[in-house]
Protein backbone atom coordinates (compact mmCIF):
# COMPACT_ATOMS: atom_id res chain seq x y z
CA UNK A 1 -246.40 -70.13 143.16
CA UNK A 2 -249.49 -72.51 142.17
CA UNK A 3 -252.70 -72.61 140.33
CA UNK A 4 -255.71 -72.61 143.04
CA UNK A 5 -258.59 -74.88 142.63
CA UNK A 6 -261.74 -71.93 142.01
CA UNK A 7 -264.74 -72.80 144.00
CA UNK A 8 -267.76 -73.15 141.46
CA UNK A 9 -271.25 -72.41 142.61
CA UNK A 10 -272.60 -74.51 145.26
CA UNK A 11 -269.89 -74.68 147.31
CA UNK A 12 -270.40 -73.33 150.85
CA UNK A 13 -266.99 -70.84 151.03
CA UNK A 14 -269.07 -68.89 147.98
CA UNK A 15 -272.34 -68.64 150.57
CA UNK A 16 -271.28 -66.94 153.79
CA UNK A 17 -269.55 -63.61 154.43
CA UNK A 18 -265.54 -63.55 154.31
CA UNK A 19 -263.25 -62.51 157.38
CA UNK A 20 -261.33 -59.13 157.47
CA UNK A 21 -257.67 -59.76 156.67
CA UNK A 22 -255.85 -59.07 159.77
CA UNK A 23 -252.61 -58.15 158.90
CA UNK A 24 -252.39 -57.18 155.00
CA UNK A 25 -248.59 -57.39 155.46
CA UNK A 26 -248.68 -60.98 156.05
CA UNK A 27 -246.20 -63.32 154.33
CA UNK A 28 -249.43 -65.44 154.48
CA UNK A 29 -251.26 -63.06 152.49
CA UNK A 30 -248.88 -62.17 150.09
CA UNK A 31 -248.11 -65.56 149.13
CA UNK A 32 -252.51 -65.62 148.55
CA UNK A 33 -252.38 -63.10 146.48
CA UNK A 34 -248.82 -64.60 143.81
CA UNK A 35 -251.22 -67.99 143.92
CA UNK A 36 -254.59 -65.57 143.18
CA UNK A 37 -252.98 -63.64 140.51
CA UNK A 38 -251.15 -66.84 138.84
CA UNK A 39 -254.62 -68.55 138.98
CA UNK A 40 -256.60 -65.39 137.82
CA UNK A 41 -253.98 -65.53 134.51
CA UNK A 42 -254.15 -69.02 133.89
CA UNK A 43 -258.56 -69.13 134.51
CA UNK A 44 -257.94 -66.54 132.11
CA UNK A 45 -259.46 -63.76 134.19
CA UNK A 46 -260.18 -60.29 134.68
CA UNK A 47 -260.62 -60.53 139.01
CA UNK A 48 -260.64 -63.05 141.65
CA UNK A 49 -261.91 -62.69 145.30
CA UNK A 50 -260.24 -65.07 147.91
CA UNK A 51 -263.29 -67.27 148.59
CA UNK A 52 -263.27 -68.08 145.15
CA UNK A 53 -260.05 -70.12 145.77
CA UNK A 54 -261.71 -71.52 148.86
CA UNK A 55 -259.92 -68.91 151.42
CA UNK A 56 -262.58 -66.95 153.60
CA UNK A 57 -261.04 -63.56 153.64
CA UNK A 58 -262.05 -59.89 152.56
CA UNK A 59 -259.24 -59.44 149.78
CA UNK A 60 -259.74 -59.45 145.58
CA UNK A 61 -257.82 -59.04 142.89
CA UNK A 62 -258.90 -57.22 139.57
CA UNK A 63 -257.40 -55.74 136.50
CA UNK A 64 -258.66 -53.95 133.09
CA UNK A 65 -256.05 -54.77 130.44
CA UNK A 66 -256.20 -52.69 127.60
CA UNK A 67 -258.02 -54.79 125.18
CA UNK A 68 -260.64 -55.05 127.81
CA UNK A 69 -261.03 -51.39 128.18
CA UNK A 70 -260.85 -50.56 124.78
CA UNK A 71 -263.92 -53.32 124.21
CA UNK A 72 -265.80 -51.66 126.84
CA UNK A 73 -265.52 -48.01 126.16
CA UNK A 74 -263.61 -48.06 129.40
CA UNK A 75 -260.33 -47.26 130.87
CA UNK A 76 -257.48 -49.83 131.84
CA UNK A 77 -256.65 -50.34 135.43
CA UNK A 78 -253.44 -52.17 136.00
CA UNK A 79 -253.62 -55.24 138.48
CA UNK A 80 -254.94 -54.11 141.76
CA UNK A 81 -254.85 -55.78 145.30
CA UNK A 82 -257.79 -54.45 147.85
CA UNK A 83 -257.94 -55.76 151.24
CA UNK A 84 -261.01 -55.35 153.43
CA UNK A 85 -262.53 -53.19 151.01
CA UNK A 86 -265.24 -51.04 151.19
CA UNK A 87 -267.84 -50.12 148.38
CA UNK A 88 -269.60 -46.31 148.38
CA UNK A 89 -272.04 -45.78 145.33
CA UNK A 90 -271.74 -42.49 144.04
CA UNK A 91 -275.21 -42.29 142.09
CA UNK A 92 -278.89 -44.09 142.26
CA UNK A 93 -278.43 -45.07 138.44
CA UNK A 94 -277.57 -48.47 137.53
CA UNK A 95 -276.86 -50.08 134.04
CA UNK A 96 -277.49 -53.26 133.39
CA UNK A 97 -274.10 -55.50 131.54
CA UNK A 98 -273.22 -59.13 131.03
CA UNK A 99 -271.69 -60.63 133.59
CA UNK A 100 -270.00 -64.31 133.87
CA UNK A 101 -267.86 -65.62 136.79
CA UNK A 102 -265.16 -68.30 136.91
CA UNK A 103 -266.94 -70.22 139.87
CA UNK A 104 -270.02 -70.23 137.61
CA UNK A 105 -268.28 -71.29 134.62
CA UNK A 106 -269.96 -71.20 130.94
CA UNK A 107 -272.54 -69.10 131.92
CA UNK A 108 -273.49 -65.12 131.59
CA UNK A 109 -276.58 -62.61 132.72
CA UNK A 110 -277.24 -59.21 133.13
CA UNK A 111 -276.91 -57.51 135.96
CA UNK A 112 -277.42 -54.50 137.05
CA UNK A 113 -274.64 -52.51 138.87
CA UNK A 114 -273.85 -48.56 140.30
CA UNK A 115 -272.38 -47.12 137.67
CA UNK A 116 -269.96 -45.31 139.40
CA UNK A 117 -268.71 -45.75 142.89
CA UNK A 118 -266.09 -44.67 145.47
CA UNK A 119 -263.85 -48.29 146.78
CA UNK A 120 -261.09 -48.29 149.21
CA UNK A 121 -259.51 -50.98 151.28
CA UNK A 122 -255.44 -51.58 151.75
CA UNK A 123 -253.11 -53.30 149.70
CA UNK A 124 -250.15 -55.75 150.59
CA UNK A 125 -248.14 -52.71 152.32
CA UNK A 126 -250.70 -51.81 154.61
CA UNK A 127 -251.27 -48.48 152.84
CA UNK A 128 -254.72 -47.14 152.00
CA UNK A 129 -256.20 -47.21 148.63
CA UNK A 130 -259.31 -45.09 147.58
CA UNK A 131 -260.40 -44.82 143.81
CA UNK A 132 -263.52 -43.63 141.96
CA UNK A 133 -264.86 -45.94 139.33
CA UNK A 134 -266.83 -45.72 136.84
CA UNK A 135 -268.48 -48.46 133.94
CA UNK A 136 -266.32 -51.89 133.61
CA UNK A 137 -264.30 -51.03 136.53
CA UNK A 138 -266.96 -50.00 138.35
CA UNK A 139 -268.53 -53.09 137.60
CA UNK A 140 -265.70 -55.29 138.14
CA UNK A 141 -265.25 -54.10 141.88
CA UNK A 142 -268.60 -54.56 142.64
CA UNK A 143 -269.02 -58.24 141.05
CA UNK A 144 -265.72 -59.08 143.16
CA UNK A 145 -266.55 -57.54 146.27
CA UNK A 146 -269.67 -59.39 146.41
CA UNK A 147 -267.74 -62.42 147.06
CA UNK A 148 -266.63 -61.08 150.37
CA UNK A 149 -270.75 -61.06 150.99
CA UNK A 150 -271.52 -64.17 150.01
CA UNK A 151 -273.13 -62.87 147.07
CA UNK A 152 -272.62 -64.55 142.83
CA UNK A 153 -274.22 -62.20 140.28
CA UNK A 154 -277.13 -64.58 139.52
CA UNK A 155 -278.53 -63.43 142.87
CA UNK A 156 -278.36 -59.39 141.48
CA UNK A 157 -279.84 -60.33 138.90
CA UNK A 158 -283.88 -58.91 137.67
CA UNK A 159 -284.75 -61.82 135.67
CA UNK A 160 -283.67 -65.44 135.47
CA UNK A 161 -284.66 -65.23 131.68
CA UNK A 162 -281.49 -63.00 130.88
CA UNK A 163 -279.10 -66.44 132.75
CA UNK A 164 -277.78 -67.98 129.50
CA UNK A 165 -275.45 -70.43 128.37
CA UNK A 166 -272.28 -68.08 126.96
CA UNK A 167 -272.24 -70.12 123.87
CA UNK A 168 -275.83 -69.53 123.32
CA UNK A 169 -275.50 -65.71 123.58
CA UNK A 170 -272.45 -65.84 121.32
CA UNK A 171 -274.50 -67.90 118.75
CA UNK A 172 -277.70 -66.00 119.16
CA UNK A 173 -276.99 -62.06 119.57
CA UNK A 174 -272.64 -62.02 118.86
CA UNK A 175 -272.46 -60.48 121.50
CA UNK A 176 -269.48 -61.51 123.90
CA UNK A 177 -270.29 -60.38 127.91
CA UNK A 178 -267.38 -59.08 128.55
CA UNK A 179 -267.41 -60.13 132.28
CA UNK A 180 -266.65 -59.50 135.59
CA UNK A 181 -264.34 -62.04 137.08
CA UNK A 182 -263.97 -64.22 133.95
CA UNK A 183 -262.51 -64.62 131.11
CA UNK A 184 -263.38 -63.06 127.56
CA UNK A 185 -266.18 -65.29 126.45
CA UNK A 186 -264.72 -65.97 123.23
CA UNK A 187 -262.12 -68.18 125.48
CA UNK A 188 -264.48 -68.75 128.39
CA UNK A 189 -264.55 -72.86 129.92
């Protein structure tokens, strides 16, 4: 197992569109995702995509623990591996939630996401996955699936006035974003 080095914004694996996985039942891959999750604990963080950790390929990792869910209202999810997913919205409306990212660390904004939605994809056995979502996770898939797109949630967002420093929002409103892909901001870098 090892720690991965996380891409931060700017770097070109975080700009272009990721590669199907061919074979989800790779040794390859399933050694990716022991380093993923191991670095995803350690960031700490709530999901990872593979181009975060510098590997162009459609596959993310995500979770909900239970202190996360009960802080958002939401329900846990226990660590999931999606390969080649695939993201169906299941209504027009969107909510807008604080979002931060480990590859761009020490910031949050709000974006504005489906708040529910239909994924599926595979996971390391090949098998099919397919899950509704709703709130948090809902938002969690979507912030981590953008990754496969080329796509980091300052681009999503409305307004460059709601892109703060974490600190700042933690000073100014105490309110922690309880983010997609990163860690609580009461521990974020």
């Amino acid at each position: 197992m090892a720690i991965l080095k996380i891409a931060r914004m700017g770097h070109p694996v975080l700009l272009q569109p990721a590669a199907q996985v061919p074979d989800p039942t790779a040794p390859e891959i399933r050694q990716l995702v022991t380093d993923m999750i191991e670095t995803m604990e350690d960031a700490p963080g709530t999901g990872l995509a593979a181009p975060q950790v510098h590997v162009p390929l459609r596959l993310v990792i995500f979770k909900v623990s239970p202190e996360r869910a009960q802080a958002e209202a939401a329900e846990s999810q226990p660590l999931t591996v999606l390969i080649n997913p695939r993201i169906d919205p299941l209504t027009e409306e969107t909510a807008l939630g604080w979002e931060a990212c480990l590859s761009v660390p020490e910031l949050a904004g709000l974006v504005p996401r489906w708040t529910r939605i239909r994924y599926s994809g595979l996971d390391l056995e090949g098998a099919r996955i397919e899950r509704e979502a709703s709130g948090f996770h809902a938002r969690v898939v979507q912030h981590e699936c953008d990754h496969l797109d080329g796509i980091l949630y300052p681009q999503r967002m409305e307004n460059l006035k709601d892109l703060l420093f974490s600190s700042e929002l933690r000073h100014w409103s105490g309110e922690a974003p309880h983010a997609a892909g990163s860690s609580p901001i009461k521990e974020a870098s």
